[in-house]
PDB file of N, CA and C in Angstrom:
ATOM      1  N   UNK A   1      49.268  30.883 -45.501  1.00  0.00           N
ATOM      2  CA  UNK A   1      50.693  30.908 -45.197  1.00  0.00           C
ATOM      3  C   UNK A   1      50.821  31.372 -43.760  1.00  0.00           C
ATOM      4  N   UNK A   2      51.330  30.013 -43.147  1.00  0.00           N
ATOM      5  CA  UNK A   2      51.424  31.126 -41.664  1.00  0.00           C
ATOM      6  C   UNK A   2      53.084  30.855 -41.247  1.00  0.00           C
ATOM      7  N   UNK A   3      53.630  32.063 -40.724  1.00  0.00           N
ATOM      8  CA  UNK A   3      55.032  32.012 -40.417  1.00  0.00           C
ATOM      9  C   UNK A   3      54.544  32.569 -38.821  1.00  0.00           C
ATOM     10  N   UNK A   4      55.545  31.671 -38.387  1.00  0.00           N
ATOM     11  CA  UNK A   4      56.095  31.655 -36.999  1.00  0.00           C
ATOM     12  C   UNK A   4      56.733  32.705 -36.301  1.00  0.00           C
ATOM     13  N   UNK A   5      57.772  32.274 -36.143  1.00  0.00           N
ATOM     14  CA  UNK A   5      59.362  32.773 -35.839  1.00  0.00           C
ATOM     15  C   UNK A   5      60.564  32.561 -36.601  1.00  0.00           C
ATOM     16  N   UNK A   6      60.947  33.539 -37.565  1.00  0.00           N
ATOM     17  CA  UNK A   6      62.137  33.025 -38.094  1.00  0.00           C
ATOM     18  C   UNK A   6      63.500  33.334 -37.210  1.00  0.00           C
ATOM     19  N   UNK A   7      63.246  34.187 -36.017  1.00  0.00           N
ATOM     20  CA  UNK A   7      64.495  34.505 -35.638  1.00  0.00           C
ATOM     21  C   UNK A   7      63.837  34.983 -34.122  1.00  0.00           C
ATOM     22  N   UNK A   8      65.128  35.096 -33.276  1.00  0.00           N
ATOM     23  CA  UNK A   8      64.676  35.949 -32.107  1.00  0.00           C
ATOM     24  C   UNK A   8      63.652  37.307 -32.693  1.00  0.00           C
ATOM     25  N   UNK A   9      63.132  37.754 -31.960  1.00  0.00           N
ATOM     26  CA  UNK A   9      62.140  38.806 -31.869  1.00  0.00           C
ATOM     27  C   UNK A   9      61.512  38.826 -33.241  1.00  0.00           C
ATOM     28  N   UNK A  10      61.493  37.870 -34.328  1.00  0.00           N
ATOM     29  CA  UNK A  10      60.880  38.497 -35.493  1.00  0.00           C
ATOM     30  C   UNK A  10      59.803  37.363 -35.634  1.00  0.00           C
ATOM     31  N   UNK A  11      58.703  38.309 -35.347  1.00  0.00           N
ATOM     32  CA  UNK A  11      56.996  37.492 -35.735  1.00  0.00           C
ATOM     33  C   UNK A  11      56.592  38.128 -36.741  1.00  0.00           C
ATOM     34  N   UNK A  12      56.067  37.278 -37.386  1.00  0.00           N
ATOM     35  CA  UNK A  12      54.624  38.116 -38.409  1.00  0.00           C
ATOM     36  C   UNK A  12      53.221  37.113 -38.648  1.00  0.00           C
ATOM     37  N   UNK A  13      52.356  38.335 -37.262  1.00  0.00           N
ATOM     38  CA  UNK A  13      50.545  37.991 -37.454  1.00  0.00           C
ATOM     39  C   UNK A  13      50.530  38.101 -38.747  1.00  0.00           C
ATOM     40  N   UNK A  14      50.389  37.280 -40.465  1.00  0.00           N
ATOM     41  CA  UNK A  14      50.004  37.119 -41.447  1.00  0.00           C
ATOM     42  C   UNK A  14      48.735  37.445 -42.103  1.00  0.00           C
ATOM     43  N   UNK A  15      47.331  37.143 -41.108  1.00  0.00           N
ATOM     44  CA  UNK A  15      46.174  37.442 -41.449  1.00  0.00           C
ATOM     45  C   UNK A  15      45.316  38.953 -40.509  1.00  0.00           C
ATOM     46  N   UNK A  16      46.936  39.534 -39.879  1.00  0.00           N
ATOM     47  CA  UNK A  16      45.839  40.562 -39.423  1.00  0.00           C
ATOM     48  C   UNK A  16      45.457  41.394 -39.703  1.00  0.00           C
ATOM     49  N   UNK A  17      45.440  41.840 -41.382  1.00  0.00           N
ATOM     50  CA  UNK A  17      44.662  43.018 -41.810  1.00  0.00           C
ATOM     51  C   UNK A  17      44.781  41.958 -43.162  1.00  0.00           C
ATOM     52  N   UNK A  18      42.955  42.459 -43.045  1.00  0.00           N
ATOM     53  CA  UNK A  18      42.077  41.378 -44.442  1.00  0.00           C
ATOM     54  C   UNK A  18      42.755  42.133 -46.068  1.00  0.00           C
ATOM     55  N   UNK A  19      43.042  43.057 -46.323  1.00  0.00           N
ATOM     56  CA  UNK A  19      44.013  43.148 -47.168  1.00  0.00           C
ATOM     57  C   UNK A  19      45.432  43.324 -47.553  1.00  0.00           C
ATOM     58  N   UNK A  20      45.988  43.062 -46.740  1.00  0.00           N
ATOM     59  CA  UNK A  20      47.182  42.074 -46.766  1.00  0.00           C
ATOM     60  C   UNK A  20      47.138  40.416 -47.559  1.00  0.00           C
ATOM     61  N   UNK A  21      47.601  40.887 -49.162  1.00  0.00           N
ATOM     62  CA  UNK A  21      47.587  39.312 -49.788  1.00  0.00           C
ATOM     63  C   UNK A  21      49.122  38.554 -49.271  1.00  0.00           C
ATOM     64  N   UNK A  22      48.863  37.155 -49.618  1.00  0.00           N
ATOM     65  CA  UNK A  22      49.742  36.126 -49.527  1.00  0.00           C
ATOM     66  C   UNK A  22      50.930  36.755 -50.430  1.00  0.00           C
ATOM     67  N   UNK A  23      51.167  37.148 -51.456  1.00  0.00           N
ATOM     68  CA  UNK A  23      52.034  38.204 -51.932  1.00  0.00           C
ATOM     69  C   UNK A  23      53.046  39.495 -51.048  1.00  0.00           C
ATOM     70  N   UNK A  24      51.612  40.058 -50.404  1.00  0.00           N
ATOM     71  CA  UNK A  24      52.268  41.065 -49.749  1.00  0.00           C
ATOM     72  C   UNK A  24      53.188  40.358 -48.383  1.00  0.00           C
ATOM     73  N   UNK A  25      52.549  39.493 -48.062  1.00  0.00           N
ATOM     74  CA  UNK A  25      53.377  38.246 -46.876  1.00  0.00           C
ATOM     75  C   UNK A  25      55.026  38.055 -47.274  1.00  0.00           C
ATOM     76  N   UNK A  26      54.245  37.481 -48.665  1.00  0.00           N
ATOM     77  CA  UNK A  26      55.916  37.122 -48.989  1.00  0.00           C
ATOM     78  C   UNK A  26      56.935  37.748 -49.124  1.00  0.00           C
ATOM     79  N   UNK A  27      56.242  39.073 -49.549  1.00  0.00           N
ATOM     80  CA  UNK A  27      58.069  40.513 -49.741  1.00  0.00           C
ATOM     81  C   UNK A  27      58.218  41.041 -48.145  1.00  0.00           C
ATOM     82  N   UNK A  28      56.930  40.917 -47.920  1.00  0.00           N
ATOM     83  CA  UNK A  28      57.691  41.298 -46.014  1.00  0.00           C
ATOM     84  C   UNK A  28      58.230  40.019 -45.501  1.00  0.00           C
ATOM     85  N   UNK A  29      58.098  39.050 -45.657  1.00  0.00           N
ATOM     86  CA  UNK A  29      59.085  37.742 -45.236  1.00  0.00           C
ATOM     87  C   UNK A  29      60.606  38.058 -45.792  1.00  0.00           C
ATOM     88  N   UNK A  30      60.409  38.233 -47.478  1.00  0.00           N
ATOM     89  CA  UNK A  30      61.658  38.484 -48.072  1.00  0.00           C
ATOM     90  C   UNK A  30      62.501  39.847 -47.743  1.00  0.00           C
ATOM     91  N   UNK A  31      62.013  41.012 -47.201  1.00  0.00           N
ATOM     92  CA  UNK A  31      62.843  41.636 -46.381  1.00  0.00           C
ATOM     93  C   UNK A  31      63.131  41.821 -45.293  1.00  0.00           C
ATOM     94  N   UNK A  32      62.353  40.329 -44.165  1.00  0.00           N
ATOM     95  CA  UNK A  32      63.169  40.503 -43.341  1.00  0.00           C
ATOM     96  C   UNK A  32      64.663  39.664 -43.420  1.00  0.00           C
ATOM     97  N   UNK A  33      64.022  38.779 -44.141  1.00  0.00           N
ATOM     98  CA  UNK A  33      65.154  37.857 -44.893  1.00  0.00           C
ATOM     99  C   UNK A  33      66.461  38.599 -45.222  1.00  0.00           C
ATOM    100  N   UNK A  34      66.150  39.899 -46.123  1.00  0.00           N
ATOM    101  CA  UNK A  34      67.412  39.965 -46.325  1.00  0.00           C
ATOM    102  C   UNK A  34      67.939  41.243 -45.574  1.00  0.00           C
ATOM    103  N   UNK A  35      67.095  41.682 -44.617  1.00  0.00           N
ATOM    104  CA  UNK A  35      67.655  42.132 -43.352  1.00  0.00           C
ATOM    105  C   UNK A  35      68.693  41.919 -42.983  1.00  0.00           C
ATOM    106  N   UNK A  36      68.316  40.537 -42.540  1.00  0.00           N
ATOM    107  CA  UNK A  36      69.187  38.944 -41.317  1.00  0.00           C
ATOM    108  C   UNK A  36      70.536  39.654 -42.057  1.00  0.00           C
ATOM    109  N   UNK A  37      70.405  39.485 -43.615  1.00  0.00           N
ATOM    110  CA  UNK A  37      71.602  39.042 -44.244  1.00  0.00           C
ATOM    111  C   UNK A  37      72.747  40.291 -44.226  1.00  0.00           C
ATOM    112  N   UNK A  38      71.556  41.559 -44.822  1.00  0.00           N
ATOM    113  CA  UNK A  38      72.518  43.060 -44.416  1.00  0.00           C
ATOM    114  C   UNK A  38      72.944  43.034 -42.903  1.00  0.00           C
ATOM    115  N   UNK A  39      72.543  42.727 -41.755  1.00  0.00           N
ATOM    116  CA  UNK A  39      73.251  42.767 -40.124  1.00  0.00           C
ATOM    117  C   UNK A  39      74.228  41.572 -40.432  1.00  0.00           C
ATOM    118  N   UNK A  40      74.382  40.855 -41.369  1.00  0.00           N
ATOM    119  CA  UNK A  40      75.418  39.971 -40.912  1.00  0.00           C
ATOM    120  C   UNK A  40      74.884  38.616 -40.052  1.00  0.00           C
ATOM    121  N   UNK A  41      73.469  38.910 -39.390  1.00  0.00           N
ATOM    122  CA  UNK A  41      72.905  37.593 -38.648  1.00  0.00           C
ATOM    123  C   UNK A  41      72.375  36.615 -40.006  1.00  0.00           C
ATOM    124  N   UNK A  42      73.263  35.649 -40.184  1.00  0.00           N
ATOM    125  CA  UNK A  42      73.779  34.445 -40.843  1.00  0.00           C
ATOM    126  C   UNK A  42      72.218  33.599 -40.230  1.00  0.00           C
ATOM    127  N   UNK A  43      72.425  33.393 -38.796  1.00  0.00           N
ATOM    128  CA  UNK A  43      71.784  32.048 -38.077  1.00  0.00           C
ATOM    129  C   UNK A  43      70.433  32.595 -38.613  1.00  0.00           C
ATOM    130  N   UNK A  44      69.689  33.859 -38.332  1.00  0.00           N
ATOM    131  CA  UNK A  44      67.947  34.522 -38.324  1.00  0.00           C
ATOM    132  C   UNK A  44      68.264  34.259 -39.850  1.00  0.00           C
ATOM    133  N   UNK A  45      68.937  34.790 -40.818  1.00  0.00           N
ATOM    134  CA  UNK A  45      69.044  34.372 -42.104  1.00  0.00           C
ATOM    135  C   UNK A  45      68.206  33.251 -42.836  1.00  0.00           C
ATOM    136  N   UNK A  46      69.756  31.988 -41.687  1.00  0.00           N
ATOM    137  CA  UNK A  46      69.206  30.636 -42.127  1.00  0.00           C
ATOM    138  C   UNK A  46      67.953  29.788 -41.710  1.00  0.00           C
ATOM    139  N   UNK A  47      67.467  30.730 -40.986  1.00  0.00           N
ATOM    140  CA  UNK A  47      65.978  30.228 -39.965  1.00  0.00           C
ATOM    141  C   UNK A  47      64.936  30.802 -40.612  1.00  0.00           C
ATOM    142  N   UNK A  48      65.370  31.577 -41.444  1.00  0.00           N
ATOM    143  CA  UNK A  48      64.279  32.091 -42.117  1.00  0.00           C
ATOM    144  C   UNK A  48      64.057  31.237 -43.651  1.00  0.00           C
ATOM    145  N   UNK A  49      65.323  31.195 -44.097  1.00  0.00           N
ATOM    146  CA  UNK A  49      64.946  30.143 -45.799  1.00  0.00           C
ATOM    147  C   UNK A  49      64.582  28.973 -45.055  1.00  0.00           C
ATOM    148  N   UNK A  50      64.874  28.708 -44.043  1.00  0.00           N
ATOM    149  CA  UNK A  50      64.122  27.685 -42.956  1.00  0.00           C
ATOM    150  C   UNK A  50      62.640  27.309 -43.712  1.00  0.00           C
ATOM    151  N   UNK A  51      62.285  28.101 -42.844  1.00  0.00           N
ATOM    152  CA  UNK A  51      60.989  28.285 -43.065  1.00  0.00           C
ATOM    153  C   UNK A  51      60.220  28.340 -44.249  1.00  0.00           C
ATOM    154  N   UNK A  52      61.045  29.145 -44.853  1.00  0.00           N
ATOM    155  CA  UNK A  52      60.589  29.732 -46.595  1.00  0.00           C
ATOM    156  C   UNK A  52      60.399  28.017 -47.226  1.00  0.00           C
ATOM    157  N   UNK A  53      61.623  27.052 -46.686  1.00  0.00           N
ATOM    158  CA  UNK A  53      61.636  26.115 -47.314  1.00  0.00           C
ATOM    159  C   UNK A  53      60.399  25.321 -46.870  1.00  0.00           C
ATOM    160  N   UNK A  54      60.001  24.974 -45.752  1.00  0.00           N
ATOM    161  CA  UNK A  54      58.913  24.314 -45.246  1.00  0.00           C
ATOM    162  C   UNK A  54      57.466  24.642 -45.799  1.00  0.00           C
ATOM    163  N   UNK A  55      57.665  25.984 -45.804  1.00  0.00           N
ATOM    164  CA  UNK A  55      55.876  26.833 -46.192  1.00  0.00           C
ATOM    165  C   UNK A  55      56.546  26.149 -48.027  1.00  0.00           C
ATOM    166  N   UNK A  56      57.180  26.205 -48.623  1.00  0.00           N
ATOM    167  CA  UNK A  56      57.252  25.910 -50.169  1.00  0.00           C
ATOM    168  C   UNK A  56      56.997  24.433 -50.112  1.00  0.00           C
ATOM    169  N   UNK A  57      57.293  23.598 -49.191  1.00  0.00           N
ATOM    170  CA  UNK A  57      57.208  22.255 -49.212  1.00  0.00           C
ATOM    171  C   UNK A  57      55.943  21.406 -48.881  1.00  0.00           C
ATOM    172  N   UNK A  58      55.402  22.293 -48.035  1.00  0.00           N
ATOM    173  CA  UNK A  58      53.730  21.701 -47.494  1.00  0.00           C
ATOM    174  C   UNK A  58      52.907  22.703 -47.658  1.00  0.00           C
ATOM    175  N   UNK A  59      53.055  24.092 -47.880  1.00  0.00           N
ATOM    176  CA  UNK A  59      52.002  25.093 -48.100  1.00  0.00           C
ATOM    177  C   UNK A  59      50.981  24.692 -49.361  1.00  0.00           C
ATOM    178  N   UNK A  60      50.130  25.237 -49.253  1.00  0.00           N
ATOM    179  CA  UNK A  60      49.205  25.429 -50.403  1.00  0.00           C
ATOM    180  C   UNK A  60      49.526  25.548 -51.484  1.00  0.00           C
ATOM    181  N   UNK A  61      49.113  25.454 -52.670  1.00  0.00           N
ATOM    182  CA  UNK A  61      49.271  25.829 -53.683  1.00  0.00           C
ATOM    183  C   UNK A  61      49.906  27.090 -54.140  1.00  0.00           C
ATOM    184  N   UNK A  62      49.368  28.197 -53.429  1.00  0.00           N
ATOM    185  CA  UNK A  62      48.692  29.535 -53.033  1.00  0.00           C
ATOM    186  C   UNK A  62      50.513  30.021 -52.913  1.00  0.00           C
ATOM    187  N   UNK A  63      50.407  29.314 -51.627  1.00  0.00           N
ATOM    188  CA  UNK A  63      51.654  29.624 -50.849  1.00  0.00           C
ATOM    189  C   UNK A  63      53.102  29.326 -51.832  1.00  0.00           C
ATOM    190  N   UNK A  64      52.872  28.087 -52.111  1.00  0.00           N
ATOM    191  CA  UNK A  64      54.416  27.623 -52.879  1.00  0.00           C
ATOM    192  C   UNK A  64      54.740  28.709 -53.804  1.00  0.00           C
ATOM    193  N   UNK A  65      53.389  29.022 -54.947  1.00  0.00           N
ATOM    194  CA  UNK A  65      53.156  29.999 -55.798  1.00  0.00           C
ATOM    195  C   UNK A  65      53.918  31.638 -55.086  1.00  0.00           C
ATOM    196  N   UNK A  66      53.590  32.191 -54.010  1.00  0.00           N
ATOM    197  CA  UNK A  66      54.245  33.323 -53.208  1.00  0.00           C
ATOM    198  C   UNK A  66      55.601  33.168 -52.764  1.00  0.00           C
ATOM    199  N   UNK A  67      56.069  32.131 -52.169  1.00  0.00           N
ATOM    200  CA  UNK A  67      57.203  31.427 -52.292  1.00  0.00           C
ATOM    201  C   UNK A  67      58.037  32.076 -53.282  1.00  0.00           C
ATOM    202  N   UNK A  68      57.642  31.117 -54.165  1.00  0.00           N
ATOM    203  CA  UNK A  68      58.547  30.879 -55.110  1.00  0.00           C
ATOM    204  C   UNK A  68      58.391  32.504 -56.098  1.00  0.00           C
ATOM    205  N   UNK A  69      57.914  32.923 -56.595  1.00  0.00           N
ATOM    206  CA  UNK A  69      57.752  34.278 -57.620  1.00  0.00           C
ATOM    207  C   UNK A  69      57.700  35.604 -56.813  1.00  0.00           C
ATOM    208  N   UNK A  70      57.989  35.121 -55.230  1.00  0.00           N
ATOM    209  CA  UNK A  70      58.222  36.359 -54.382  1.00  0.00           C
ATOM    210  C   UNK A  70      59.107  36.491 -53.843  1.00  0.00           C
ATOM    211  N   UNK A  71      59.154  35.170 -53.237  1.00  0.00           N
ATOM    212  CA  UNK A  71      60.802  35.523 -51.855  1.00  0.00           C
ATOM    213  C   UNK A  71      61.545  34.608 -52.589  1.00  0.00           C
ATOM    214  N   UNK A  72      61.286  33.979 -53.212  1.00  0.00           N
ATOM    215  CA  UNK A  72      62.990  33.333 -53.332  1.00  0.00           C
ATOM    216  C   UNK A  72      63.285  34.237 -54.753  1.00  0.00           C
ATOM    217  N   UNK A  73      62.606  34.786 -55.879  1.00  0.00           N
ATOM    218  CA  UNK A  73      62.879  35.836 -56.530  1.00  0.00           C
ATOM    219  C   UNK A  73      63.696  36.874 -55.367  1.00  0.00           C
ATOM    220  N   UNK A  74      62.632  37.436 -55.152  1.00  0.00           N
ATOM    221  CA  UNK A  74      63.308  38.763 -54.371  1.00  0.00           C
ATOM    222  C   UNK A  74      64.567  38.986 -53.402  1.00  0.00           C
ATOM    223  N   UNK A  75      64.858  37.628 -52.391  1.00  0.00           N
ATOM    224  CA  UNK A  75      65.877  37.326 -51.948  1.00  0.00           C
ATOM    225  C   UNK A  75      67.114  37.222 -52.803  1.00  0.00           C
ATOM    226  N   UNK A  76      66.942  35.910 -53.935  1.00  0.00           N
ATOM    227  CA  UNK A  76      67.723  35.604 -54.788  1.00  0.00           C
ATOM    228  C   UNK A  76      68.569  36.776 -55.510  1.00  0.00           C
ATOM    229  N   UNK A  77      67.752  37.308 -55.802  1.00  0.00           N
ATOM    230  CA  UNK A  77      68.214  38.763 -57.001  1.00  0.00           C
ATOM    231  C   UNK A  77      69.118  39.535 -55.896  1.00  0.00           C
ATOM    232  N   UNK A  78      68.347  39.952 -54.896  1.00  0.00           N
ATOM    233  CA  UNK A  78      68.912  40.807 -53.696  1.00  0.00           C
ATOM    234  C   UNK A  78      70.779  39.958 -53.445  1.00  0.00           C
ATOM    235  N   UNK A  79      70.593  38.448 -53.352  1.00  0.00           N
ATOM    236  CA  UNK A  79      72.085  38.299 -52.746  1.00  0.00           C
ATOM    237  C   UNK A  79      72.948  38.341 -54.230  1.00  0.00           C
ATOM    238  N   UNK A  80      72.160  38.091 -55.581  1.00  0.00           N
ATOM    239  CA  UNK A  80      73.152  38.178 -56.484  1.00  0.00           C
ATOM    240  C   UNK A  80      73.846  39.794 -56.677  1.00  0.00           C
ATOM    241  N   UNK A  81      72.929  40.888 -56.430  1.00  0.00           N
ATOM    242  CA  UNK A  81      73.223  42.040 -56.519  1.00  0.00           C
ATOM    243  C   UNK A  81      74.330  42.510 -55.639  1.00  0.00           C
ATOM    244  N   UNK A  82      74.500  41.730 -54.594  1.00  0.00           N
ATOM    245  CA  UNK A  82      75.073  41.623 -53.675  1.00  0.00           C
ATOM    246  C   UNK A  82      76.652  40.783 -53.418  1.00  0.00           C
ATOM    247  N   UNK A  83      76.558  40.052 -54.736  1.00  0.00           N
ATOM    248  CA  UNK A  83      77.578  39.339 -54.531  1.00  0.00           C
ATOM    249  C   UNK A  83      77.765  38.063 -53.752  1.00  0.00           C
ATOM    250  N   UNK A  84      76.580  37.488 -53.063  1.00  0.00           N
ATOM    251  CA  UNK A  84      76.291  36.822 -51.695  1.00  0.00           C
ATOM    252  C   UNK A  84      76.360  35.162 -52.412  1.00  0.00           C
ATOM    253  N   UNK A  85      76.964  34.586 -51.653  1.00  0.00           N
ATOM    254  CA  UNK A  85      77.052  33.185 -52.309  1.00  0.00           C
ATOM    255  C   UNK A  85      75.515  32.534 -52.230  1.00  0.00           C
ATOM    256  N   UNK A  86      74.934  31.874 -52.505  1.00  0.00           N
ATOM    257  CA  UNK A  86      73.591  31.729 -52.733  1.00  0.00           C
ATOM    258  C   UNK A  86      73.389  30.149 -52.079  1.00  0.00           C
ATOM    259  N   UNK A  87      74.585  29.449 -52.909  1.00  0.00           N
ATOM    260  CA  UNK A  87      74.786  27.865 -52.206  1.00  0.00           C
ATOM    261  C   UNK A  87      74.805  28.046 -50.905  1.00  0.00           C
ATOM    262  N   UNK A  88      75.858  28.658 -50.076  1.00  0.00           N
ATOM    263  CA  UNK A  88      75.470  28.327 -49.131  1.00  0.00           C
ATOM    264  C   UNK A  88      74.468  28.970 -48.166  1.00  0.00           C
ATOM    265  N   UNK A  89      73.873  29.290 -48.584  1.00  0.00           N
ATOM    266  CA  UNK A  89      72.713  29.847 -47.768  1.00  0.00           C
ATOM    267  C   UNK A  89      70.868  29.284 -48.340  1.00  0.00           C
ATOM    268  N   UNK A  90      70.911  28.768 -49.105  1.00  0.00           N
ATOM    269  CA  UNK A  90      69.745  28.462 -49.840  1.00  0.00           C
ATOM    270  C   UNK A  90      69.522  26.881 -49.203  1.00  0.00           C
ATOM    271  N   UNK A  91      68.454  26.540 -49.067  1.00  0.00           N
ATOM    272  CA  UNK A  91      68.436  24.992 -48.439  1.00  0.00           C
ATOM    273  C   UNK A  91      68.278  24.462 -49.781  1.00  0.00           C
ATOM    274  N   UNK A  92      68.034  22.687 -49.503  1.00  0.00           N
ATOM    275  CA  UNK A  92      67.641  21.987 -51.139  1.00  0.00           C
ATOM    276  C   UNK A  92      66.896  22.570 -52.078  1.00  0.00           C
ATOM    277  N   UNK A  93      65.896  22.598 -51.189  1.00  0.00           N
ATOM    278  CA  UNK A  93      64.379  22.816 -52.609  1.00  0.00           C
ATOM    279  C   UNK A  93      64.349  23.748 -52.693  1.00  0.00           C
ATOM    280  N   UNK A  94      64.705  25.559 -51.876  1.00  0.00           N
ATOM    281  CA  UNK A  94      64.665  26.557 -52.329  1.00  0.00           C
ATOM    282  C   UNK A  94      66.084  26.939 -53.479  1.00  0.00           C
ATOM    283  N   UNK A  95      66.558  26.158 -53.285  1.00  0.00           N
ATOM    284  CA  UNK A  95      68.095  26.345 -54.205  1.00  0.00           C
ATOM    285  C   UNK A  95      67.686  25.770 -55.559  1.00  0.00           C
ATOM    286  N   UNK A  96      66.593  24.454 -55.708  1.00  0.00           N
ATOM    287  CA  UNK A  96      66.609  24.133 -57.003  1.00  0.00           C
ATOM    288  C   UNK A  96      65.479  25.057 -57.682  1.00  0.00           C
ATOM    289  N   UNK A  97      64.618  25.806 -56.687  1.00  0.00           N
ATOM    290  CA  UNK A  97      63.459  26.763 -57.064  1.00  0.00           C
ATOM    291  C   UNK A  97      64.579  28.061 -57.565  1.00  0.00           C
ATOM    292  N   UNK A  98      65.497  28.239 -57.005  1.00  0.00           N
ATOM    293  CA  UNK A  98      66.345  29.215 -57.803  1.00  0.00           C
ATOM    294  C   UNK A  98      66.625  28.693 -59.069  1.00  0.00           C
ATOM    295  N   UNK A  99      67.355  27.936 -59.143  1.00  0.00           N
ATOM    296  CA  UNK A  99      68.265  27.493 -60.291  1.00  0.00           C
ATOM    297  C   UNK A  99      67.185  26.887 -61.192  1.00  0.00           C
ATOM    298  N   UNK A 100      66.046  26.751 -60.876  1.00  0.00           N
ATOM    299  CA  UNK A 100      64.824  26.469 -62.217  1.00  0.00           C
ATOM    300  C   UNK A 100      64.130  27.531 -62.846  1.00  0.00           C
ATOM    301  N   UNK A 101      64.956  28.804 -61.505  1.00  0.00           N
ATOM    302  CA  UNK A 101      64.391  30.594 -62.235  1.00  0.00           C
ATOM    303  C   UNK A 101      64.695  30.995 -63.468  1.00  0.00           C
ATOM    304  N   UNK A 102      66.095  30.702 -62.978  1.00  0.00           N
ATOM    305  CA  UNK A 102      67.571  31.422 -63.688  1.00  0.00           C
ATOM    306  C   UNK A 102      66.989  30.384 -64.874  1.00  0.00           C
ATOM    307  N   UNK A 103      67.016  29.205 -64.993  1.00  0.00           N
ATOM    308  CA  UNK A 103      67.105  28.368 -66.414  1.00  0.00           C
ATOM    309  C   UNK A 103      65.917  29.041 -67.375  1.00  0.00           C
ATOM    310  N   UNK A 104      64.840  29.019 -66.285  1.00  0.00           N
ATOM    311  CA  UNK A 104      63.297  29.521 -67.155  1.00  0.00           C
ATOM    312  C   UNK A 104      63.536  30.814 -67.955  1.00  0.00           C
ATOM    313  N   UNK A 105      64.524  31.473 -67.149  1.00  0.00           N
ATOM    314  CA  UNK A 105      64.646  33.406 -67.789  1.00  0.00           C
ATOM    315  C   UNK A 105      65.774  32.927 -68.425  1.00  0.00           C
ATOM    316  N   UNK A 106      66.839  31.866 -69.012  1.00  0.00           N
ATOM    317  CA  UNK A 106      67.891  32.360 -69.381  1.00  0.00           C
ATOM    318  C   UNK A 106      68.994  33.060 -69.382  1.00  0.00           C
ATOM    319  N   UNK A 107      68.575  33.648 -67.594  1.00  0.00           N
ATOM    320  CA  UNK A 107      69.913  34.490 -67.466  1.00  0.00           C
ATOM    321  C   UNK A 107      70.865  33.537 -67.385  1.00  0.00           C
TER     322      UNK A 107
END
């Protein structure tokens, strides 16, 4: 999983300490994620499910798997707790990776 830039000033070197799993990647992706969202920066927000969406779309196996049972969990829950509209902020495929959560758990 390698992430870029989701926003001005926010990088993350992914492989630079050998225990750091693809897991642990994903909840530090997912809070900077919902950082963006507590400051109110909407745009680093949307540059970030950006991304989330791309690494879920061509990543590894590995990756989609962290994706999906990490950050779009952990995000997801975070904006419902929150009250946060989810549509509009979720791109296609991370929005139907939500809404195939919610169906799987029955909430």
């Amino acid at each position: 999983m390698a992430l870029a830039n989701c926003g001005a000033n926010i990088k993350i070197h992914l492989m630079k300490n050998q225990a750091t799993t693809i897991y642990n990647q994903a909840e530090r992706f997912a809070e900077i994620t919902k950082t963006a969202i507590i400051t109110g920066n909407i745009i680093r927000a949307k540059k970030c499910l950006a991304l989330a969406e791309r690494l879920f779309a061509t990543g590894s196996n590995e990756t989609k798997i962290a994706i999906s049972n990490v950050y779009v969990f952990s995000v997801s829950s975070f904006m419902e707790l929150r009250h946060c509209n989810i549509s509009n902020l979720f791109p296609k495929t991370l929005k139907a990776e939500y809404i195939r959560q919610i169906n799987a758990t029955g909430v």
